[in-house]
N, C-alpha and C. Protein backbone atom coordinates (compact mmCIF):
# COMPACT_ATOMS: atom_id res chain seq x y z
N UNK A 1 -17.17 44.67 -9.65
CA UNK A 1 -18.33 44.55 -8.80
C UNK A 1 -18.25 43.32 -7.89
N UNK A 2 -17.82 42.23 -8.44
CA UNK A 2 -17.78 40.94 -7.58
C UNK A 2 -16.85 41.58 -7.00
N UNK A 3 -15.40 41.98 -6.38
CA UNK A 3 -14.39 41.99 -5.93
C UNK A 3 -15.27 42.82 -4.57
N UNK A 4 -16.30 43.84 -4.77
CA UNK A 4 -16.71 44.21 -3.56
C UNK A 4 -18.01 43.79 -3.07
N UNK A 5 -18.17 42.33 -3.18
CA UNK A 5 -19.57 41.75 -2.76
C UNK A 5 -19.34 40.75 -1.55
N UNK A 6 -19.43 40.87 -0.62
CA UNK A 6 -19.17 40.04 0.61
C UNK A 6 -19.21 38.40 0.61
N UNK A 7 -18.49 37.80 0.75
CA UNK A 7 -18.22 36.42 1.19
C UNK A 7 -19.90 36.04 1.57
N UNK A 8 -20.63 36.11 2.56
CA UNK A 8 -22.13 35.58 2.30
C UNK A 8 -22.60 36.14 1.06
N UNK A 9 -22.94 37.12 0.59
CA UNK A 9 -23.51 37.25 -0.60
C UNK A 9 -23.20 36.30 -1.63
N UNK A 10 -21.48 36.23 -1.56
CA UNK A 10 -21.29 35.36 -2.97
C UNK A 10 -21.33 33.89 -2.64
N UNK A 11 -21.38 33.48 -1.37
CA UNK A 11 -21.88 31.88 -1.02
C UNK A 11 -23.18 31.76 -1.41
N UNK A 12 -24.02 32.76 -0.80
CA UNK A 12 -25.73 32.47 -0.86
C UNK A 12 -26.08 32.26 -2.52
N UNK A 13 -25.03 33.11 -3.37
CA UNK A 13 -26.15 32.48 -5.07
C UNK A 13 -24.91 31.37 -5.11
N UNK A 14 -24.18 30.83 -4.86
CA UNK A 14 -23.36 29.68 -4.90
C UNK A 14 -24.36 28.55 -4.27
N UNK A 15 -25.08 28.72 -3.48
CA UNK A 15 -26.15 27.67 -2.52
C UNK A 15 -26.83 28.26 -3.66
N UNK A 16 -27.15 28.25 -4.24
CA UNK A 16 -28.31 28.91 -5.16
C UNK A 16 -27.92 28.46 -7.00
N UNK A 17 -26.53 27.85 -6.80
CA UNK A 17 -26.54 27.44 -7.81
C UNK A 17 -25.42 27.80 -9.11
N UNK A 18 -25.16 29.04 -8.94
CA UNK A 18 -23.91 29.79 -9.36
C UNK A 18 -22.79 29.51 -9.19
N UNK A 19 -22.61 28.55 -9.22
CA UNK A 19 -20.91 27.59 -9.56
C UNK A 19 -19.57 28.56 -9.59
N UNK A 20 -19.97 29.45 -10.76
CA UNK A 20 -18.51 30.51 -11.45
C UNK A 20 -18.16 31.38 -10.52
N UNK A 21 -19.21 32.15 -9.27
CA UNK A 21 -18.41 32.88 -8.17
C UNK A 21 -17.81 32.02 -7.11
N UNK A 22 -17.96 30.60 -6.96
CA UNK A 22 -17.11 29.78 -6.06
C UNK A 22 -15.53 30.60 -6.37
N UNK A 23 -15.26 30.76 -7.50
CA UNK A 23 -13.82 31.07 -8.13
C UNK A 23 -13.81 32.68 -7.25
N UNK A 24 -14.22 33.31 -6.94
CA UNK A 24 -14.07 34.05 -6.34
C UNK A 24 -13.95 33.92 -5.03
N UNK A 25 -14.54 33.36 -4.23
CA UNK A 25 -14.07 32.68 -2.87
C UNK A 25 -12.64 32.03 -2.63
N UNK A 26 -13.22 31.29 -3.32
CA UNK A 26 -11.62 30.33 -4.12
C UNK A 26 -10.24 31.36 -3.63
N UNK A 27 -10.20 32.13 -5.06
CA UNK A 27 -9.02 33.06 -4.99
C UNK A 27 -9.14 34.03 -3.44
N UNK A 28 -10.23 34.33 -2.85
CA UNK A 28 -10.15 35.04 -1.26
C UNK A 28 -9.61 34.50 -0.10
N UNK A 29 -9.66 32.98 -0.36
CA UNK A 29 -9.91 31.83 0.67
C UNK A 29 -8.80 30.99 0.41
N UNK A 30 -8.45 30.44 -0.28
CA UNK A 30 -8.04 29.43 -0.32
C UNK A 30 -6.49 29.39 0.39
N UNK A 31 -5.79 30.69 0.07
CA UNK A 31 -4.24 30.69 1.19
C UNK A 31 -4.34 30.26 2.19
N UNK A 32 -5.68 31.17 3.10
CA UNK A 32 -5.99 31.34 4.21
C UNK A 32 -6.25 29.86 4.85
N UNK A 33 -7.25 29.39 4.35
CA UNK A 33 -7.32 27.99 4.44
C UNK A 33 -6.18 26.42 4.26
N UNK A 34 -5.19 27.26 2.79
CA UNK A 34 -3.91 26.01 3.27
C UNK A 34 -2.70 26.30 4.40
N UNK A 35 -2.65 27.70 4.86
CA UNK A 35 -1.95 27.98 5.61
C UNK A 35 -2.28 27.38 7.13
N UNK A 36 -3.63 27.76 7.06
CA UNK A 36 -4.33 26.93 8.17
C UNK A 36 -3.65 25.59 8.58
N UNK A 37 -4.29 24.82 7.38
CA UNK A 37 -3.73 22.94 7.26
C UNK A 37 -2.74 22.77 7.64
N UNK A 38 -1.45 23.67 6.57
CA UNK A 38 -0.40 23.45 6.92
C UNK A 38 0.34 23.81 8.47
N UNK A 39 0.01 24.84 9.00
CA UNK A 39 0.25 25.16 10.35
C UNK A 39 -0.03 24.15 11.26
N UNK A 40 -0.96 23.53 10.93
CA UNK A 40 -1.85 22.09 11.61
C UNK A 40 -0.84 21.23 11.62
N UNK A 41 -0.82 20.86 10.30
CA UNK A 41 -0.71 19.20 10.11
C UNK A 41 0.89 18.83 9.88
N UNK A 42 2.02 20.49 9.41
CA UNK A 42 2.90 20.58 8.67
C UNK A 42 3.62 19.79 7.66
N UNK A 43 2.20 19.47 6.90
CA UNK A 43 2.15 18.50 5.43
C UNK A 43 2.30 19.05 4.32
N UNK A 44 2.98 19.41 3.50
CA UNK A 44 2.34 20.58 2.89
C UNK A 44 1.97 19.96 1.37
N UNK A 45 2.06 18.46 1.25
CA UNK A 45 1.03 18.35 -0.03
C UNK A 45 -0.33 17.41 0.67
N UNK A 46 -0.10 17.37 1.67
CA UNK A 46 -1.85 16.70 2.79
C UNK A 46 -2.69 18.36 3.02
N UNK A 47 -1.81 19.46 3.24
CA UNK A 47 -2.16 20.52 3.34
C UNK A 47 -2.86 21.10 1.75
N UNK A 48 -2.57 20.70 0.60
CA UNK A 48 -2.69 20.85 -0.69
C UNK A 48 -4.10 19.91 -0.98
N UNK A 49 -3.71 18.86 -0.77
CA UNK A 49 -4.80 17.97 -0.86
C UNK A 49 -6.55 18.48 -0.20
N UNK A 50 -5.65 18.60 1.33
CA UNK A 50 -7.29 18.77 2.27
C UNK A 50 -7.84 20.13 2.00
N UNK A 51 -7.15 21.16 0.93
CA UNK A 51 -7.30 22.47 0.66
C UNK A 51 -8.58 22.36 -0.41
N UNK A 52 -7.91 21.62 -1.55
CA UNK A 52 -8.76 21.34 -2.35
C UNK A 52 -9.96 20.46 -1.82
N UNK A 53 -10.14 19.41 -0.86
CA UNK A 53 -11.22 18.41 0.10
C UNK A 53 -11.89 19.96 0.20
N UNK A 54 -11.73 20.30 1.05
CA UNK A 54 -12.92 21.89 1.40
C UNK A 54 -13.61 22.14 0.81
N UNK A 55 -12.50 23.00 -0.54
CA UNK A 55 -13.65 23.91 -1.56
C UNK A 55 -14.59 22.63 -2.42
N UNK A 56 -14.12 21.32 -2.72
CA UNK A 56 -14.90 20.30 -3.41
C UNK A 56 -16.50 20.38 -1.83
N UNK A 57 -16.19 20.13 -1.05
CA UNK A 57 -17.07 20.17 -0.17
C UNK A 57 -17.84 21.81 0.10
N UNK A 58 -17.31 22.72 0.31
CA UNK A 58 -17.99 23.58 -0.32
C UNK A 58 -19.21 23.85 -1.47
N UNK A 59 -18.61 23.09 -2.31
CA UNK A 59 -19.45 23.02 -3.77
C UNK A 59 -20.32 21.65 -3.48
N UNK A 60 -20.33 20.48 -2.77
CA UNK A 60 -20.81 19.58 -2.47
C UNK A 60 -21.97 19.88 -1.09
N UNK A 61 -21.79 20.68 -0.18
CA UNK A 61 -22.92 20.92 0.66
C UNK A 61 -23.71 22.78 0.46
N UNK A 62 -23.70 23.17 -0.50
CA UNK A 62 -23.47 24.45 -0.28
C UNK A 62 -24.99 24.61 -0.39
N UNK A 63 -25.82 23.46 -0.07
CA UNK A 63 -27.36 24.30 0.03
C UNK A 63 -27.34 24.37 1.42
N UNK A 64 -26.07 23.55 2.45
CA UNK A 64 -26.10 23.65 3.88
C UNK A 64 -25.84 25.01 4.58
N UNK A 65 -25.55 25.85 3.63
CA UNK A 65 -24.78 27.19 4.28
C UNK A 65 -26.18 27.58 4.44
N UNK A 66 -26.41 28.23 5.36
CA UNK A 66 -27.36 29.14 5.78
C UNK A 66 -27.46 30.61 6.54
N UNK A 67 -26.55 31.49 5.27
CA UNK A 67 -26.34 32.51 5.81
C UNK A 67 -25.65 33.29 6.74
N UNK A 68 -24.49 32.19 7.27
CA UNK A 68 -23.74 32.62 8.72
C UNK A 68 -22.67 33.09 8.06
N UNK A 69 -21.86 33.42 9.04
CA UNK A 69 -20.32 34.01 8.23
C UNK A 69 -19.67 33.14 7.59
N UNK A 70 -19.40 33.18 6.41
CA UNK A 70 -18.61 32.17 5.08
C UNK A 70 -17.36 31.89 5.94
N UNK A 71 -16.56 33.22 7.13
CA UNK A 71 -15.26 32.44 7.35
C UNK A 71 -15.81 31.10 8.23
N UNK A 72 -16.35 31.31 9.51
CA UNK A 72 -16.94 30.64 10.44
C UNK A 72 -17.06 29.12 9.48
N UNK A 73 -18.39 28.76 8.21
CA UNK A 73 -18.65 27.93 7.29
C UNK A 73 -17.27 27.21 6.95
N UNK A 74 -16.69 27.81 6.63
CA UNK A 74 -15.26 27.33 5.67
C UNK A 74 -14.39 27.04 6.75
N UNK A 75 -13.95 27.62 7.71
CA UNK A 75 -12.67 26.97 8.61
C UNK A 75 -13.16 26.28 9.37
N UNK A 76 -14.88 25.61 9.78
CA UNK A 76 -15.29 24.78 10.38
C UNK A 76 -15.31 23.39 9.32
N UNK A 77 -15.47 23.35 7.99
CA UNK A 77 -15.17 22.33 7.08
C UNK A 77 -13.77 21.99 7.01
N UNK A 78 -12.78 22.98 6.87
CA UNK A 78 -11.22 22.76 7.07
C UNK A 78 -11.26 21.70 8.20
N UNK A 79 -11.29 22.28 9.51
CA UNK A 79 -11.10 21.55 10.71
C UNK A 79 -11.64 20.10 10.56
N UNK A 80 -12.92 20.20 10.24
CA UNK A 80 -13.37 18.82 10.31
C UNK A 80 -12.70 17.93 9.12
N UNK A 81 -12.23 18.70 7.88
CA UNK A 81 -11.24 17.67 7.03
C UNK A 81 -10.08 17.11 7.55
N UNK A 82 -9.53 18.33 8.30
CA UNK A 82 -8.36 17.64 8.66
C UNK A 82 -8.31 16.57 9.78
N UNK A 83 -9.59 17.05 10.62
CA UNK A 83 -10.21 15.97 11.83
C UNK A 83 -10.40 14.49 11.29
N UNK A 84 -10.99 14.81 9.92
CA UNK A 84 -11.35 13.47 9.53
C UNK A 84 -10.22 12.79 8.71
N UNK A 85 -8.89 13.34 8.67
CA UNK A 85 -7.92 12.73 7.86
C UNK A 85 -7.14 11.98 8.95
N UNK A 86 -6.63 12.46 10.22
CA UNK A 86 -6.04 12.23 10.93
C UNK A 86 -6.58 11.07 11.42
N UNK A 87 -8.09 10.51 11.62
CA UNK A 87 -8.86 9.95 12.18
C UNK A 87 -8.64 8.53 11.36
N UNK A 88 -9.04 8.69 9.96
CA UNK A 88 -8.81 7.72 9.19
C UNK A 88 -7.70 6.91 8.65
N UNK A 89 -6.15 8.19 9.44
CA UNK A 89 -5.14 7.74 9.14
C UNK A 89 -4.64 7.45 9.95
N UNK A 90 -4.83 7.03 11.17
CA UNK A 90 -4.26 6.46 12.52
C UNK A 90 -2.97 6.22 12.37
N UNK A 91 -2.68 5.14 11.59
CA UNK A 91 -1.98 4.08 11.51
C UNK A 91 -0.70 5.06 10.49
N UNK A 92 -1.07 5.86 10.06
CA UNK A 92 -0.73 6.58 9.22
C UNK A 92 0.34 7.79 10.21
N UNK A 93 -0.59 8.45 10.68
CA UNK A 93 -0.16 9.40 11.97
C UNK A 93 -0.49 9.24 12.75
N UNK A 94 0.16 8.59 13.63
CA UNK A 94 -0.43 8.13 15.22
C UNK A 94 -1.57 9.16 16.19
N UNK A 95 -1.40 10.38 16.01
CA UNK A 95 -1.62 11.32 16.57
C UNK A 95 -1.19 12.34 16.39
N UNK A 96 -1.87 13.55 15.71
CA UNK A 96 -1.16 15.19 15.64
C UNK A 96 0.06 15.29 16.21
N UNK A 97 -0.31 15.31 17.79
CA UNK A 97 0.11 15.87 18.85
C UNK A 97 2.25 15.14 18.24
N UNK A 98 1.75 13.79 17.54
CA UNK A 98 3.07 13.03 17.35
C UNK A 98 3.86 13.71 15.91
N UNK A 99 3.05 13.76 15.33
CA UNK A 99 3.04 14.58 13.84
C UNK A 99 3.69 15.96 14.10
N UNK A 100 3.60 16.50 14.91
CA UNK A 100 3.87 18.11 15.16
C UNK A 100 5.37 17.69 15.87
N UNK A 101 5.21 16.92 17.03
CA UNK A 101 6.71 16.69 17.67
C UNK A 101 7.87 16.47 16.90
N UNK A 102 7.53 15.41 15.99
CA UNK A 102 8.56 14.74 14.71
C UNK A 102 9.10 15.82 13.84
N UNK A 103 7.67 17.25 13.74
CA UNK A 103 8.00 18.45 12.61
C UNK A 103 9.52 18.98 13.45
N UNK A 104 9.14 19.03 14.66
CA UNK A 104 10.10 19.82 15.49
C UNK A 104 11.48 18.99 15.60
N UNK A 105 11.52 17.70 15.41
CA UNK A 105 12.82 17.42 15.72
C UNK A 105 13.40 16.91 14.48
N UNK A 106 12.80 17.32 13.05
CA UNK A 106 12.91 16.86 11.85
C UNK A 106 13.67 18.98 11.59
N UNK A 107 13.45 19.33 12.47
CA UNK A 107 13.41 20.95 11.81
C UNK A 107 14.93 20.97 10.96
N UNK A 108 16.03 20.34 11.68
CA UNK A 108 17.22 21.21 10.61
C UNK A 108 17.24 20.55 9.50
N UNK A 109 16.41 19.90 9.04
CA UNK A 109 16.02 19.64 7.37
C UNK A 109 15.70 21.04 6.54
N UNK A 110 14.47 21.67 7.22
CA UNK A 110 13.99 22.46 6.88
C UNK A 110 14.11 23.79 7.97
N UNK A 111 15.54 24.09 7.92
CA UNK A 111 15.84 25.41 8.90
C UNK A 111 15.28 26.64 8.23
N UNK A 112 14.99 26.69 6.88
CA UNK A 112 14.46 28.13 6.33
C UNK A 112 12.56 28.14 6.66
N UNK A 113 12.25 27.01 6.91
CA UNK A 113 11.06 27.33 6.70
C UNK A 113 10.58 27.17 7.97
N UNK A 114 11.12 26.96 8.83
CA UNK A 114 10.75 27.07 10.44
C UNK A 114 11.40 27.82 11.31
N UNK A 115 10.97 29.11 12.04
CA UNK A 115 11.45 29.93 12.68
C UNK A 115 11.34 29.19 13.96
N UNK A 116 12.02 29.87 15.11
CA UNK A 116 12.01 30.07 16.81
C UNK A 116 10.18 29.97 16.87
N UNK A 117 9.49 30.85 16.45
CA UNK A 117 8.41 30.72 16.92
C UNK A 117 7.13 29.45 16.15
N UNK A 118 7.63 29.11 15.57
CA UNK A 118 6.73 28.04 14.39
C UNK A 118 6.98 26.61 15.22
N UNK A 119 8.41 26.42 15.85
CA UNK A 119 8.67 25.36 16.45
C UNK A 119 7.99 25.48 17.58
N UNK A 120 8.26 26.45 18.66
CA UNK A 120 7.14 26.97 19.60
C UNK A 120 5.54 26.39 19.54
N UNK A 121 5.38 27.06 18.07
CA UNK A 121 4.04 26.67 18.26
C UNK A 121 3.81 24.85 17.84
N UNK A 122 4.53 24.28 17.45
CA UNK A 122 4.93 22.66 17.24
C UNK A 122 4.42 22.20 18.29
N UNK A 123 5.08 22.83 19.65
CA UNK A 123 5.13 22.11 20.83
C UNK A 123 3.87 22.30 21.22
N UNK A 124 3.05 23.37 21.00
CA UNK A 124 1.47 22.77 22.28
C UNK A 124 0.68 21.82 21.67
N UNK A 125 -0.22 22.27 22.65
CA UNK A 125 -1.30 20.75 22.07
C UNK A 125 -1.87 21.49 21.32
N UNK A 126 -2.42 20.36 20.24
CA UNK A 126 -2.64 20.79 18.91
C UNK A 126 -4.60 21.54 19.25
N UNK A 127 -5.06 21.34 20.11
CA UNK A 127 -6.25 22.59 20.70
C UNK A 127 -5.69 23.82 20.32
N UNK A 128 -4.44 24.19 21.39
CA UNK A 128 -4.18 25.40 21.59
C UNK A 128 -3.45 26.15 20.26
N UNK A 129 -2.54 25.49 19.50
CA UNK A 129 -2.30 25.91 18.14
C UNK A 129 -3.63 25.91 17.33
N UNK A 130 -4.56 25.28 17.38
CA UNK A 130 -5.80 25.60 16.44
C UNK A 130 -6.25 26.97 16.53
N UNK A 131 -6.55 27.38 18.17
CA UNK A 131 -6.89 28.40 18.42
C UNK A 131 -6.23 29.87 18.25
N UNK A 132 -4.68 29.27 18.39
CA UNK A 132 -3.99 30.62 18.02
C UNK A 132 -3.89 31.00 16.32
N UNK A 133 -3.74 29.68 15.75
CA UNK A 133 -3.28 29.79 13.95
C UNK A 133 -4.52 30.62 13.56
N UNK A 134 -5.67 30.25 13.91
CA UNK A 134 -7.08 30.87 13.67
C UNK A 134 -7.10 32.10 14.26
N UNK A 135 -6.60 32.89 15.10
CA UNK A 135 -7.06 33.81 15.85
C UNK A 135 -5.84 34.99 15.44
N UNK A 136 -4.81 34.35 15.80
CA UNK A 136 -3.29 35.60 15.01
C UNK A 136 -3.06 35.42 14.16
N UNK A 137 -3.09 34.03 13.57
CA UNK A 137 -2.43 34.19 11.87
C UNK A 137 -4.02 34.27 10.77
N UNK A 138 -4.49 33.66 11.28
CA UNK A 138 -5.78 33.85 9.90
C UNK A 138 -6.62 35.06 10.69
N UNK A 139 -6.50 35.88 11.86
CA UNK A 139 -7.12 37.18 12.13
C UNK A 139 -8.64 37.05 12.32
N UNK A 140 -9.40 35.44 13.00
CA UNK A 140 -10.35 35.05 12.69
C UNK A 140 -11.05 35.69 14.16
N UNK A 141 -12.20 36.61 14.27
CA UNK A 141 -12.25 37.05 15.72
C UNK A 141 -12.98 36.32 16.44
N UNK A 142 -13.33 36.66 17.72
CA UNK A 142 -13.17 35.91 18.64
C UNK A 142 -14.98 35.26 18.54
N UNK A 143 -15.88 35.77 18.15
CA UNK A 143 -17.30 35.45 18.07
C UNK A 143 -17.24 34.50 16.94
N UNK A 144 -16.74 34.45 15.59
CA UNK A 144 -16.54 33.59 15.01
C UNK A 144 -15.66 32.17 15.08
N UNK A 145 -14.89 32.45 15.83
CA UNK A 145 -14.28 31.01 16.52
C UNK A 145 -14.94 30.28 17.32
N UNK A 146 -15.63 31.16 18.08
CA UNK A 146 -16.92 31.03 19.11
C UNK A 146 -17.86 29.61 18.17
N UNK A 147 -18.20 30.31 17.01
CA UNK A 147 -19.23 29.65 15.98
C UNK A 147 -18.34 28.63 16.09
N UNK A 148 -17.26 28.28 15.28
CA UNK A 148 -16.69 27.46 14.62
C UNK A 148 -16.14 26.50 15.65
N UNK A 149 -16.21 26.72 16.51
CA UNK A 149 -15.61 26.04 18.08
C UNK A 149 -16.44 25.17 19.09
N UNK A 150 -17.95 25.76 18.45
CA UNK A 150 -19.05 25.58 19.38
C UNK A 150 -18.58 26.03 21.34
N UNK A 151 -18.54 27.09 21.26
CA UNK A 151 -18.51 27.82 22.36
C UNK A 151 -18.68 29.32 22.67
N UNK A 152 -17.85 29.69 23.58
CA UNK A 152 -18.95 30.84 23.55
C UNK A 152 -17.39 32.42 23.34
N UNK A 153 -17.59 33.19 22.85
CA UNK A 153 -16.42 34.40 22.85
C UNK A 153 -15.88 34.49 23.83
N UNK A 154 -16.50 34.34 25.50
CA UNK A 154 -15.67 34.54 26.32
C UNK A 154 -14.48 33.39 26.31
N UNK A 155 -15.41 32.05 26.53
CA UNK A 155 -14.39 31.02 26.17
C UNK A 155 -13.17 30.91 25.32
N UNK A 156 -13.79 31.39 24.49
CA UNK A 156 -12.66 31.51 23.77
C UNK A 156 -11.37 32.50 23.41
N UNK A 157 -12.19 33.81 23.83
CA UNK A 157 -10.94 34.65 24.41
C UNK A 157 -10.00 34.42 25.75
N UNK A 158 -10.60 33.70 26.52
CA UNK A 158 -9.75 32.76 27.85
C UNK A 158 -8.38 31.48 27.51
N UNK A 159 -9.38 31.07 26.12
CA UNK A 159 -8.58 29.97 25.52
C UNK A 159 -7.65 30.22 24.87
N UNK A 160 -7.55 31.55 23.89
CA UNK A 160 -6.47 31.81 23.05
C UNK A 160 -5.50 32.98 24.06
N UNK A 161 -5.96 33.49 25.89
CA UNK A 161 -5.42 34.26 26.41
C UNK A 161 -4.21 32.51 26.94
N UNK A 162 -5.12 32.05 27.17
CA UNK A 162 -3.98 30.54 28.11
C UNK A 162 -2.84 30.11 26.90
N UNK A 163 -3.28 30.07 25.86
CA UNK A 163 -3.05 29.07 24.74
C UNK A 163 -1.32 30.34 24.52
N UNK A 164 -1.80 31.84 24.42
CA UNK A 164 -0.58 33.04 24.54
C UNK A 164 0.10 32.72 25.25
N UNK A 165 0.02 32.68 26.24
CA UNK A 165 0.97 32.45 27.72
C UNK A 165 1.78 31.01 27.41
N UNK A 166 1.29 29.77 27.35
CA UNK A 166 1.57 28.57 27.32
C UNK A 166 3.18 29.03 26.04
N UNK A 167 2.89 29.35 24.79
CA UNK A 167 3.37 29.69 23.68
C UNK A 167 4.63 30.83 24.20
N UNK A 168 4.53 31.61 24.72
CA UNK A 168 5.65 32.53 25.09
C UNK A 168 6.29 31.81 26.49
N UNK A 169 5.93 31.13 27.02
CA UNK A 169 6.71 30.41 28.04
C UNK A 169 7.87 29.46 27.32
N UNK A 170 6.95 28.63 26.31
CA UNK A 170 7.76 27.47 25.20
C UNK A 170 9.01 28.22 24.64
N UNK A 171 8.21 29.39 23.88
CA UNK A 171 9.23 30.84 23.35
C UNK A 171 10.37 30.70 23.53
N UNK A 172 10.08 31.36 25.18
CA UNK A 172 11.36 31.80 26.27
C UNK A 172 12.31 30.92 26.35
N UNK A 173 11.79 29.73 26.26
CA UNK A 173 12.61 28.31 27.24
C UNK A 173 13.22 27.67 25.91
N UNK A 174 13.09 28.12 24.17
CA UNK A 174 13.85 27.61 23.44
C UNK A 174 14.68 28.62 23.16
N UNK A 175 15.28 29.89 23.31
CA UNK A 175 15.96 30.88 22.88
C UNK A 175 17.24 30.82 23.76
């Protein structure tokens, strides 16, 4: 019965107090969400870490949910964890944008786990990889990014149409 009860349903008695279906979110969510990080940040125990930051925050604001789409809720807490890691770690990671470059020229360490197109996506600005990792790889549509973006669907179907183009140009020009 839980396995077919919708992501708001099982947040709303979670805001309500029901702790034990978090574990069900949990197990729905949680790939989706370190794949996210990691696509981001390409950390993959900062990606582990800020995975677990979420769902603790999850369970820490969850009288804040108010009924909107749980993905929208949850990959807008992701973002802002990882917003707020990068922020606090300056000194740490100068800047994404520097963090992602280094992934790319660190790659023949790790030649199995980075394809032609993963390095691709290394290279944009880390906006336009937000928008695509969220939109093709986590399948997040375009009104809910909207939410999570604070903007509007068209915008953001414009943004992940530029963000395509930018990405298959990079593509082209490393093959």
């Amino acid at each position: 019965m839980l396995k077919t009860e919708t992501d708001e349903r099982l947040m709303a008695q979670v805001a309500l107090g029901n702790l034990d279906l978090l574990k069900v979110l949990f197990d729905r969510h949680h790939l989706h969400i370190f794949n996210f990080l990691y696509k981001m940040s390409g950390d993959k125990m900062l990606s582990e870490d800020l995975t677990q930051d979420v769902f603790y925050k999850v369970i820490k604001y969850r009288s804040s949910y108010k009924n909107g789409k749980f993905v929208s809720w949850i990959f807008t807490i992701a973002r802002n964890s990882l917003n707020t890691h990068f922020r606090k770690n300056k000194e740490m990671h100068s800047d994404l944008e520097a963090v992602q470059y280094q992934l790319a020229e660190d790659q023949n360490e790790n030649d199995e786990d980075y394809t032609q197109l993963q390095r691709a996506l290394s290279k944009l600005e880390s906006s336009d990889r937000e928008v695509l990792i969220m939109h093709r790889f986590n399948e997040i549509k375009y009104n809910e990014l909207a939410e999570i973006m604070d903007s509007t669907p068209g915008a953001i179907k414009t943004k992940v149409s530029r963000a395509l183009k930018k990405l298959k140009t990079i593509y082209l020009e490393s093959i």
